[in-house]
PDB file of N, CA and C in Angstrom:
ATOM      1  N   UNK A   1     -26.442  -5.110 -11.371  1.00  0.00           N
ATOM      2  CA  UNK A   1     -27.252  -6.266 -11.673  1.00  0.00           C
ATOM      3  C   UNK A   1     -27.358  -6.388 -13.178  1.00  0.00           C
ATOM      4  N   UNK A   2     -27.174  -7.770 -13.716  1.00  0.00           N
ATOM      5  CA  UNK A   2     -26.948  -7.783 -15.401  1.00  0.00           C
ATOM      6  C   UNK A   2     -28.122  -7.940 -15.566  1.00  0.00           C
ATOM      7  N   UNK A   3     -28.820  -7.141 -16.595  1.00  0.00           N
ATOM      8  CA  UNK A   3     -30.533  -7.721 -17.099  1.00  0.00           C
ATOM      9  C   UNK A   3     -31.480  -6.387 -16.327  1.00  0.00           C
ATOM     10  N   UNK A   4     -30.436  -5.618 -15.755  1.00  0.00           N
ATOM     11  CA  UNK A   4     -31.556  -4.718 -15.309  1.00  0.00           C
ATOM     12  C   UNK A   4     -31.226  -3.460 -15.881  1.00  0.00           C
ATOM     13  N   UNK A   5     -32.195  -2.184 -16.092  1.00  0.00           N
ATOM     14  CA  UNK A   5     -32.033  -1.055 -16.690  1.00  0.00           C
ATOM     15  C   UNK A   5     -31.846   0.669 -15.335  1.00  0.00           C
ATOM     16  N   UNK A   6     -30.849   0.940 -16.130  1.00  0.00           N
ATOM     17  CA  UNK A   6     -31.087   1.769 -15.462  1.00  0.00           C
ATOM     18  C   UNK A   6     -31.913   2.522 -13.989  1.00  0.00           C
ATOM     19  N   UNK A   7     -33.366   2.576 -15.146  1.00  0.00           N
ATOM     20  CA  UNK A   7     -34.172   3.203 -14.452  1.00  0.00           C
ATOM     21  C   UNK A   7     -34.870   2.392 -13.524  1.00  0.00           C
ATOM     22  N   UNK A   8     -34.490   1.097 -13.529  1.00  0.00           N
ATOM     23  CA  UNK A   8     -35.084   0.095 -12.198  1.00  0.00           C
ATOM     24  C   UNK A   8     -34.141  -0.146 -11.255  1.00  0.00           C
ATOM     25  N   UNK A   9     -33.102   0.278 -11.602  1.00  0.00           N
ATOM     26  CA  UNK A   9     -31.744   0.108 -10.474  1.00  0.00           C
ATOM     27  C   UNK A   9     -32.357   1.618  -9.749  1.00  0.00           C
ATOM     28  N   UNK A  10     -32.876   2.933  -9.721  1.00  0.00           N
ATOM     29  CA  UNK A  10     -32.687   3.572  -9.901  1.00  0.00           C
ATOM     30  C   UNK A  10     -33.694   3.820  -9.168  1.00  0.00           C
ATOM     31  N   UNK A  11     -35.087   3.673  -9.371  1.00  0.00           N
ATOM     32  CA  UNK A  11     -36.449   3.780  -8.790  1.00  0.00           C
ATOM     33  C   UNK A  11     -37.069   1.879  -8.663  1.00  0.00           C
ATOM     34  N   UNK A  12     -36.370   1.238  -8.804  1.00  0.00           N
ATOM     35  CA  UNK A  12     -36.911   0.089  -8.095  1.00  0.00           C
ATOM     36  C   UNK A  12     -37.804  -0.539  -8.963  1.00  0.00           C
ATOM     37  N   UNK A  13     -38.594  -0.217  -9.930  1.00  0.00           N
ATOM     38  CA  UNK A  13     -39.578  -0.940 -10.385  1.00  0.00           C
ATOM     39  C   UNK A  13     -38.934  -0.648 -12.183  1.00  0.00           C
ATOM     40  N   UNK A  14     -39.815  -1.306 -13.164  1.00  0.00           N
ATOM     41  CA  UNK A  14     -39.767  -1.180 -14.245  1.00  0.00           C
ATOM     42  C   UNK A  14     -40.469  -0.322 -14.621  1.00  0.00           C
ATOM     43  N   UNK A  15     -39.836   0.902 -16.098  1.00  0.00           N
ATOM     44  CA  UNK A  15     -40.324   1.829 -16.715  1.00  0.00           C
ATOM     45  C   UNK A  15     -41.940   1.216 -17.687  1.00  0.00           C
ATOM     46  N   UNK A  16     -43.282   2.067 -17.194  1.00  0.00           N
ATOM     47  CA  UNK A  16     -44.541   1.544 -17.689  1.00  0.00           C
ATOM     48  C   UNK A  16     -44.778   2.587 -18.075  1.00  0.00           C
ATOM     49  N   UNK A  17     -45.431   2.922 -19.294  1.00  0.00           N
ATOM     50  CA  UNK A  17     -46.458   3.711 -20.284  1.00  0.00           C
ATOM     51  C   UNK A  17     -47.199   4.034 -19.811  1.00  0.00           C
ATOM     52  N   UNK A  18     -47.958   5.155 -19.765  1.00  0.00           N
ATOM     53  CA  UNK A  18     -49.358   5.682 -18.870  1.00  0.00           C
ATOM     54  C   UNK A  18     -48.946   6.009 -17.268  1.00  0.00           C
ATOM     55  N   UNK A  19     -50.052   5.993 -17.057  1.00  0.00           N
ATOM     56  CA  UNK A  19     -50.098   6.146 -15.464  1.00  0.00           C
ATOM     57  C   UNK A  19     -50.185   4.750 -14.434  1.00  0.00           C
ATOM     58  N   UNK A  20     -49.088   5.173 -13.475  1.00  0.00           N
ATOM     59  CA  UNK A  20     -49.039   3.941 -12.910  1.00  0.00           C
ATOM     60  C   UNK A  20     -49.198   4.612 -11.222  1.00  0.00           C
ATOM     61  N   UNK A  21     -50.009   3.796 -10.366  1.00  0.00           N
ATOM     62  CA  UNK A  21     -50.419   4.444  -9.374  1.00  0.00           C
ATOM     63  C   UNK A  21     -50.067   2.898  -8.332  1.00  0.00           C
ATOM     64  N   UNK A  22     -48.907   3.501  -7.531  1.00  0.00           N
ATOM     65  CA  UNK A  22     -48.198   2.970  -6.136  1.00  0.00           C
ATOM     66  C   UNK A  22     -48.960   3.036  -4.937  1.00  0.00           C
ATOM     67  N   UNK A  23     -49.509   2.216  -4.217  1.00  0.00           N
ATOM     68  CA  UNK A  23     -49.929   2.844  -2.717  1.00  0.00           C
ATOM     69  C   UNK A  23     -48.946   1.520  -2.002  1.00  0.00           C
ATOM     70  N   UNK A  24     -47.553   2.626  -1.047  1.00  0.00           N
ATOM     71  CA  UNK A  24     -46.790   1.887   0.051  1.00  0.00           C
ATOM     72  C   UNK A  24     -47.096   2.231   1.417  1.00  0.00           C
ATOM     73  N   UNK A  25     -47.027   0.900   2.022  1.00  0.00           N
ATOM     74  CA  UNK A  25     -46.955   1.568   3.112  1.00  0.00           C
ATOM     75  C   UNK A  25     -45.515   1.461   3.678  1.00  0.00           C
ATOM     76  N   UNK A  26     -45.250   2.061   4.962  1.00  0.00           N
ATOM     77  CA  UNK A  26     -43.584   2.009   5.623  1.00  0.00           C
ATOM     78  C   UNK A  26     -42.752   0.734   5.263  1.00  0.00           C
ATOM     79  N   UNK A  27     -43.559  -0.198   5.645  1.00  0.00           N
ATOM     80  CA  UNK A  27     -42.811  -1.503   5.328  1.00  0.00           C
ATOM     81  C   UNK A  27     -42.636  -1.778   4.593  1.00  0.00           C
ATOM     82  N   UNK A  28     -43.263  -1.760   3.216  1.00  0.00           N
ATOM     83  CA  UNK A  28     -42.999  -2.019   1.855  1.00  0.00           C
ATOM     84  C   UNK A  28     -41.975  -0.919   1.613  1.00  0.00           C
ATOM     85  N   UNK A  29     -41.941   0.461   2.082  1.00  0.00           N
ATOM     86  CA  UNK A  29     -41.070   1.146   2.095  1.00  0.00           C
ATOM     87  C   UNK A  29     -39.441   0.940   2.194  1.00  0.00           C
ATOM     88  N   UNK A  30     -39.412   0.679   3.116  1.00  0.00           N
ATOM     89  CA  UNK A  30     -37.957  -0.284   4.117  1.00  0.00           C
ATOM     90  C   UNK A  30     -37.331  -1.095   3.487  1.00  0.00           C
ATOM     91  N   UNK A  31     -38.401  -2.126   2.961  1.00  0.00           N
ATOM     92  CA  UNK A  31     -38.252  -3.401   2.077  1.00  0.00           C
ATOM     93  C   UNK A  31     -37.722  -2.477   0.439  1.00  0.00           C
ATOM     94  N   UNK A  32     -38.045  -1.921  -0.009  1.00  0.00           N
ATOM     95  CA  UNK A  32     -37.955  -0.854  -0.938  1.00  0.00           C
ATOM     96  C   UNK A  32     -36.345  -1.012  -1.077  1.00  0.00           C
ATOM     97  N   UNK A  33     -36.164   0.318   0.056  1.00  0.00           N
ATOM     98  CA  UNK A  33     -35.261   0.765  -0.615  1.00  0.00           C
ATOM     99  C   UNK A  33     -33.537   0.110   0.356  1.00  0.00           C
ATOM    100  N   UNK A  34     -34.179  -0.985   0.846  1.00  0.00           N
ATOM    101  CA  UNK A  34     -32.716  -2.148   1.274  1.00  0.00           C
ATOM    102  C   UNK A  34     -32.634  -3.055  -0.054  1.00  0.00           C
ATOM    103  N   UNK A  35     -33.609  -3.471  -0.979  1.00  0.00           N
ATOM    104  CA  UNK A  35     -33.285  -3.963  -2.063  1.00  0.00           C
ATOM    105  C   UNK A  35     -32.691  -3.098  -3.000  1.00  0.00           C
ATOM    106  N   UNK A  36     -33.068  -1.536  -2.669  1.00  0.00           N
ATOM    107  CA  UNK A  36     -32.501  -0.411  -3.622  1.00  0.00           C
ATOM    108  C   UNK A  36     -31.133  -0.341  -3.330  1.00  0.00           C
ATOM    109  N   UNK A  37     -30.779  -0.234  -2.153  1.00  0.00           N
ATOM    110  CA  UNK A  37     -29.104   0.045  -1.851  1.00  0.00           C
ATOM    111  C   UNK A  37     -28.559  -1.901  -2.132  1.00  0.00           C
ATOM    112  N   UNK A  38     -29.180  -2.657  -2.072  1.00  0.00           N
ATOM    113  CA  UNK A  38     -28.469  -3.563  -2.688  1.00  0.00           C
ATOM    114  C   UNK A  38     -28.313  -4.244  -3.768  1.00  0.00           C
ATOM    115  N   UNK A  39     -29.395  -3.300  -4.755  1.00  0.00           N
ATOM    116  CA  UNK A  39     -28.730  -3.279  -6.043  1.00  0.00           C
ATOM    117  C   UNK A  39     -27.795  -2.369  -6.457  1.00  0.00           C
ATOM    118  N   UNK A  40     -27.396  -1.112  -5.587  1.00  0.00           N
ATOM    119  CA  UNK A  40     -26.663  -0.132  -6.166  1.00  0.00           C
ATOM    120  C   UNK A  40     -25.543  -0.997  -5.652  1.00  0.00           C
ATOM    121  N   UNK A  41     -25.234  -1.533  -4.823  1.00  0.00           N
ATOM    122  CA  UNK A  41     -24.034  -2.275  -4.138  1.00  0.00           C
ATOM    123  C   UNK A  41     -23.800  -3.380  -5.813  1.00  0.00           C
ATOM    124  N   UNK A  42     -24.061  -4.615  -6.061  1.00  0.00           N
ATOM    125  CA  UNK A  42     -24.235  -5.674  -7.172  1.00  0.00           C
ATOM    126  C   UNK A  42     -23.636  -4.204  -8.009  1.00  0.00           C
ATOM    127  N   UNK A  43     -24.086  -3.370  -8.903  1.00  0.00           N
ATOM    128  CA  UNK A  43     -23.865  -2.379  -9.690  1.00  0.00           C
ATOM    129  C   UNK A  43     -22.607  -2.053  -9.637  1.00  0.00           C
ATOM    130  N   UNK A  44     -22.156  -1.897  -8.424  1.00  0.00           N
ATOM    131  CA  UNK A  44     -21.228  -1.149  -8.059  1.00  0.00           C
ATOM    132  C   UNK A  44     -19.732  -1.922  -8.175  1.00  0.00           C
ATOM    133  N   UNK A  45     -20.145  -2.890  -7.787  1.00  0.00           N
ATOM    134  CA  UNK A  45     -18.798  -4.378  -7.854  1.00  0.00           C
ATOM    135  C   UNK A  45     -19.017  -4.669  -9.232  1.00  0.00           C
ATOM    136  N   UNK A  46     -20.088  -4.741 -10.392  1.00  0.00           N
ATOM    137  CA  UNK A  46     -19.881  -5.037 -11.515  1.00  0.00           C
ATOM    138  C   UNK A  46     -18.980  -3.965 -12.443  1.00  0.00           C
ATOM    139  N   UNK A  47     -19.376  -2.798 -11.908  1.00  0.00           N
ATOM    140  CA  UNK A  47     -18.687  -2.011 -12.967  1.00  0.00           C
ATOM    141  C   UNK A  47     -17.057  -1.757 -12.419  1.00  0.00           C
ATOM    142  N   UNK A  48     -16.968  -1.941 -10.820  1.00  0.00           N
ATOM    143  CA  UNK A  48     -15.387  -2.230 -10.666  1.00  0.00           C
ATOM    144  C   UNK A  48     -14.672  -3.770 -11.674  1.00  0.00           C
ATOM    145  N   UNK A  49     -15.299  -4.674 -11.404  1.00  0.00           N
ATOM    146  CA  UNK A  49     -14.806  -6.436 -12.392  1.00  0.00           C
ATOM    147  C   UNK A  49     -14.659  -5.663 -13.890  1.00  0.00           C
ATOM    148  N   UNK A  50     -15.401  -5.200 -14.173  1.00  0.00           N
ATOM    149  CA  UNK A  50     -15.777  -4.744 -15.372  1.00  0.00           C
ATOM    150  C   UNK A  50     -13.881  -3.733 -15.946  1.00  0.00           C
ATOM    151  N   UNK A  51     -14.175  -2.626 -14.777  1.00  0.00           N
ATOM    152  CA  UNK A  51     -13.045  -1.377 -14.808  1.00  0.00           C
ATOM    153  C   UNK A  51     -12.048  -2.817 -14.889  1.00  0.00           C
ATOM    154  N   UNK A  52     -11.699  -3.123 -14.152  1.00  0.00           N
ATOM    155  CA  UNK A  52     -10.237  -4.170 -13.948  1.00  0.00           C
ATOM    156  C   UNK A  52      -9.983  -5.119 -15.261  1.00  0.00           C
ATOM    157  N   UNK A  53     -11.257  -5.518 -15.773  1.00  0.00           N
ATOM    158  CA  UNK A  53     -10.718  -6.415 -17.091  1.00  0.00           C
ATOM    159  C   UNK A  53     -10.271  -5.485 -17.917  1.00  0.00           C
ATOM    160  N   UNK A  54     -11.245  -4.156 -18.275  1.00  0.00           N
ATOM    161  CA  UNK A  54     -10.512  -3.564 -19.305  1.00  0.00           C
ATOM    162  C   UNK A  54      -9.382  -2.981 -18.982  1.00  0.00           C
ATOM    163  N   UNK A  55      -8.749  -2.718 -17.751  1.00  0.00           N
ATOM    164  CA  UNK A  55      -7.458  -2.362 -17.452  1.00  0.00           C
ATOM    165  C   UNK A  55      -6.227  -3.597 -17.769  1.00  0.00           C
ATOM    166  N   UNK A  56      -6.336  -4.884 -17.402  1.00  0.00           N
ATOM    167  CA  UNK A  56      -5.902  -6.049 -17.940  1.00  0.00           C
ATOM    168  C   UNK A  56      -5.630  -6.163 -19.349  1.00  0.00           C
ATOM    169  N   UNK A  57      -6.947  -5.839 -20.284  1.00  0.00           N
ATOM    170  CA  UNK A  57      -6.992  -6.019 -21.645  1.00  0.00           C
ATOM    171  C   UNK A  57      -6.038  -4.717 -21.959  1.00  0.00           C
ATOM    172  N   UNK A  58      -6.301  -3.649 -21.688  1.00  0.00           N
ATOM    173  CA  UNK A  58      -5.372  -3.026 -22.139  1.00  0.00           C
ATOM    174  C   UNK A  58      -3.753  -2.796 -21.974  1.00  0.00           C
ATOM    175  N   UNK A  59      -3.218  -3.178 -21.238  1.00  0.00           N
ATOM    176  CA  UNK A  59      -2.302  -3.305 -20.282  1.00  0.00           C
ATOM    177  C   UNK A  59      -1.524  -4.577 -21.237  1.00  0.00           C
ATOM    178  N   UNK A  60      -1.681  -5.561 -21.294  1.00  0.00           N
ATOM    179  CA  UNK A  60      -1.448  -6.725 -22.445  1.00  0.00           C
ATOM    180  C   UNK A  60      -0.331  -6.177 -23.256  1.00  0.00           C
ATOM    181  N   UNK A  61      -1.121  -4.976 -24.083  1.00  0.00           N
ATOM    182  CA  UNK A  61      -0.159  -4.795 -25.268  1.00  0.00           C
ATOM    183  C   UNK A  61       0.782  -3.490 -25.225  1.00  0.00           C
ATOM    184  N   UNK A  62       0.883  -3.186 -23.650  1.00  0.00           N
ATOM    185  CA  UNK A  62       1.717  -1.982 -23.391  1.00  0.00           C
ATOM    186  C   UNK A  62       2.872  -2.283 -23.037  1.00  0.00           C
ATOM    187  N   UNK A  63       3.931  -1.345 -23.374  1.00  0.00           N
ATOM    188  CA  UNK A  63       4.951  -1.771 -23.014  1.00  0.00           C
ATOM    189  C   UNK A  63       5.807  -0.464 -22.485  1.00  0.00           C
ATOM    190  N   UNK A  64       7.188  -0.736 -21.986  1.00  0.00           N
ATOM    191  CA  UNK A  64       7.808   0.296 -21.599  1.00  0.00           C
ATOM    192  C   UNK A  64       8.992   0.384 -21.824  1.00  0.00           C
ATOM    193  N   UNK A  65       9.356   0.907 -23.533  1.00  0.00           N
ATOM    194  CA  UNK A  65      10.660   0.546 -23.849  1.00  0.00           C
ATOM    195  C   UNK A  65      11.979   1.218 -23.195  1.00  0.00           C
ATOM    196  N   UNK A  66      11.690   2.384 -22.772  1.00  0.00           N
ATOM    197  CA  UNK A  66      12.664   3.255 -22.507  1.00  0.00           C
ATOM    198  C   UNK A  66      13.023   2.895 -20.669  1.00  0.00           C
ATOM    199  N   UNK A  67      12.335   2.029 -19.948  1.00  0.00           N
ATOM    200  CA  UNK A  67      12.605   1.343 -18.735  1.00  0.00           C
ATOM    201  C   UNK A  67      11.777   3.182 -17.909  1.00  0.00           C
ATOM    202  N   UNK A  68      10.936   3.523 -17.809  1.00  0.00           N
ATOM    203  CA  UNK A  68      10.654   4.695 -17.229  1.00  0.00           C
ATOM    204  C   UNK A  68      10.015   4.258 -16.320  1.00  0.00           C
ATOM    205  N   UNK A  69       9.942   4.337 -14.733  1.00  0.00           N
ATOM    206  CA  UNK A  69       9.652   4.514 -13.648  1.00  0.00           C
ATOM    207  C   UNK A  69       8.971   5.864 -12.727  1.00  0.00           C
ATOM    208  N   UNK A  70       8.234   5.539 -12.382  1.00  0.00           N
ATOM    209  CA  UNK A  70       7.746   6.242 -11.534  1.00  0.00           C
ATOM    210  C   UNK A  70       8.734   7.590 -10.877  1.00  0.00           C
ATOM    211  N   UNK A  71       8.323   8.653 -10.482  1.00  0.00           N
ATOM    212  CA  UNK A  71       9.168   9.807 -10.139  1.00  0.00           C
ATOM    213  C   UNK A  71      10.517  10.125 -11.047  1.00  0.00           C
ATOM    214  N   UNK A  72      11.192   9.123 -12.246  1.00  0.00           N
ATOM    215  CA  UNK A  72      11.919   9.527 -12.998  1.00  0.00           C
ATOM    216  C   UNK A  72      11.953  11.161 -13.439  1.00  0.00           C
ATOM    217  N   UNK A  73      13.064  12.117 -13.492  1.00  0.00           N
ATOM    218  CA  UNK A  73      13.171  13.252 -13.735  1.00  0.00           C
ATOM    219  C   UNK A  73      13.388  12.991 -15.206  1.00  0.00           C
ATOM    220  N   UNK A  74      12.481  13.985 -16.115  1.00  0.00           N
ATOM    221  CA  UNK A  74      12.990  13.992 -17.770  1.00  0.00           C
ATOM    222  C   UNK A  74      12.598  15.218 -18.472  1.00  0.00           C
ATOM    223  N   UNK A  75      13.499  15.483 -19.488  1.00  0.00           N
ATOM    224  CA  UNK A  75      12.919  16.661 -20.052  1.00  0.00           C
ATOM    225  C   UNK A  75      12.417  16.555 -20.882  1.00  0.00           C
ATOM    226  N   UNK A  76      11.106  18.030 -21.064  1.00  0.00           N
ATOM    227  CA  UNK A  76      10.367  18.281 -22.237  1.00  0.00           C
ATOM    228  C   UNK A  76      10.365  19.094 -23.364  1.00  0.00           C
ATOM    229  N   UNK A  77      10.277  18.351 -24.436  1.00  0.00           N
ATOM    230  CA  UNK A  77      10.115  18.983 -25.597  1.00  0.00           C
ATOM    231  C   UNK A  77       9.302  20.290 -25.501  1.00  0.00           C
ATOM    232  N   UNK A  78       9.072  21.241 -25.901  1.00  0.00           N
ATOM    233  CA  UNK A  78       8.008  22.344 -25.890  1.00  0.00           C
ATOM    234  C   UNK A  78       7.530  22.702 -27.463  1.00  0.00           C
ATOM    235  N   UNK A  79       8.267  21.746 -28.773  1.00  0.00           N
ATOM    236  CA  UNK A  79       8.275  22.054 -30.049  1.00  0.00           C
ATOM    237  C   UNK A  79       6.739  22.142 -30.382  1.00  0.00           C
ATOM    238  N   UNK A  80       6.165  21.104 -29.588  1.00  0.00           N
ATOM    239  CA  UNK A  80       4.600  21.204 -29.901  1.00  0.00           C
ATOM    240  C   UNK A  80       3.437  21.583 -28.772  1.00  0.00           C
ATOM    241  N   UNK A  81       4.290  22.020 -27.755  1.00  0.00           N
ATOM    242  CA  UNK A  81       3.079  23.038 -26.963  1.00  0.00           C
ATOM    243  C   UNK A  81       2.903  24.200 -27.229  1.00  0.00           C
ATOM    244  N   UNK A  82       1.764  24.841 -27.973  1.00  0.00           N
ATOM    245  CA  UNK A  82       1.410  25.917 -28.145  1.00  0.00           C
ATOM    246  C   UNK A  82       0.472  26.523 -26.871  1.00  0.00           C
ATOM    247  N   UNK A  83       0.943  27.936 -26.570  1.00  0.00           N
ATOM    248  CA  UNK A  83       0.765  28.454 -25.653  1.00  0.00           C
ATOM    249  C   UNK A  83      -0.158  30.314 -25.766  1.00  0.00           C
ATOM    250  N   UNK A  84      -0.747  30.654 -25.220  1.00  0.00           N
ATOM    251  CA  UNK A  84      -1.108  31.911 -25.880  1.00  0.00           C
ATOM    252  C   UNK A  84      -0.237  32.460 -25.068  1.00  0.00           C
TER     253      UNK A  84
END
């Protein structure tokens, strides 16, 4: 959810100063925490949209000069793996 923090995705209400005193009962309970799992859901699809653009954005300026494919066999240099 955009505009919300953490700690209200998290425990449901907004972070308050002092003492703050809750009385739920079951139903407010229920009601609770189905808005709780459906903000973790909203959360959850934003930060996938989110993962995928920056995979897009980065992806843009990559390239693959040498034509390398997947399972290609190639050998390695070892000049700069140091090993104990």
């Amino acid at each position: 959810m955009i505009g919300h923090t953490l700690f209200e995705l998290n425990f449901g209400r907004h972070l308050w100063k002092g003492d703050l005193i809750i009385k739920t009962g079951m139903s407010k309970l229920e009601k609770f925490l189905k808005e709780l799992q459906g903000s973790w859901g909203v959360a959850k699809k934003s930060m996938k949209i989110a993962k995928e653009a920056m995979k897009r954005q980065f992806n843009k300026k990559r390239r693959n000069p040498q034509g390398l494919k997947v399972g290609n066999n190639m050998w390695l240099k070892t000049k700069y793996i140091h090993l104990n």
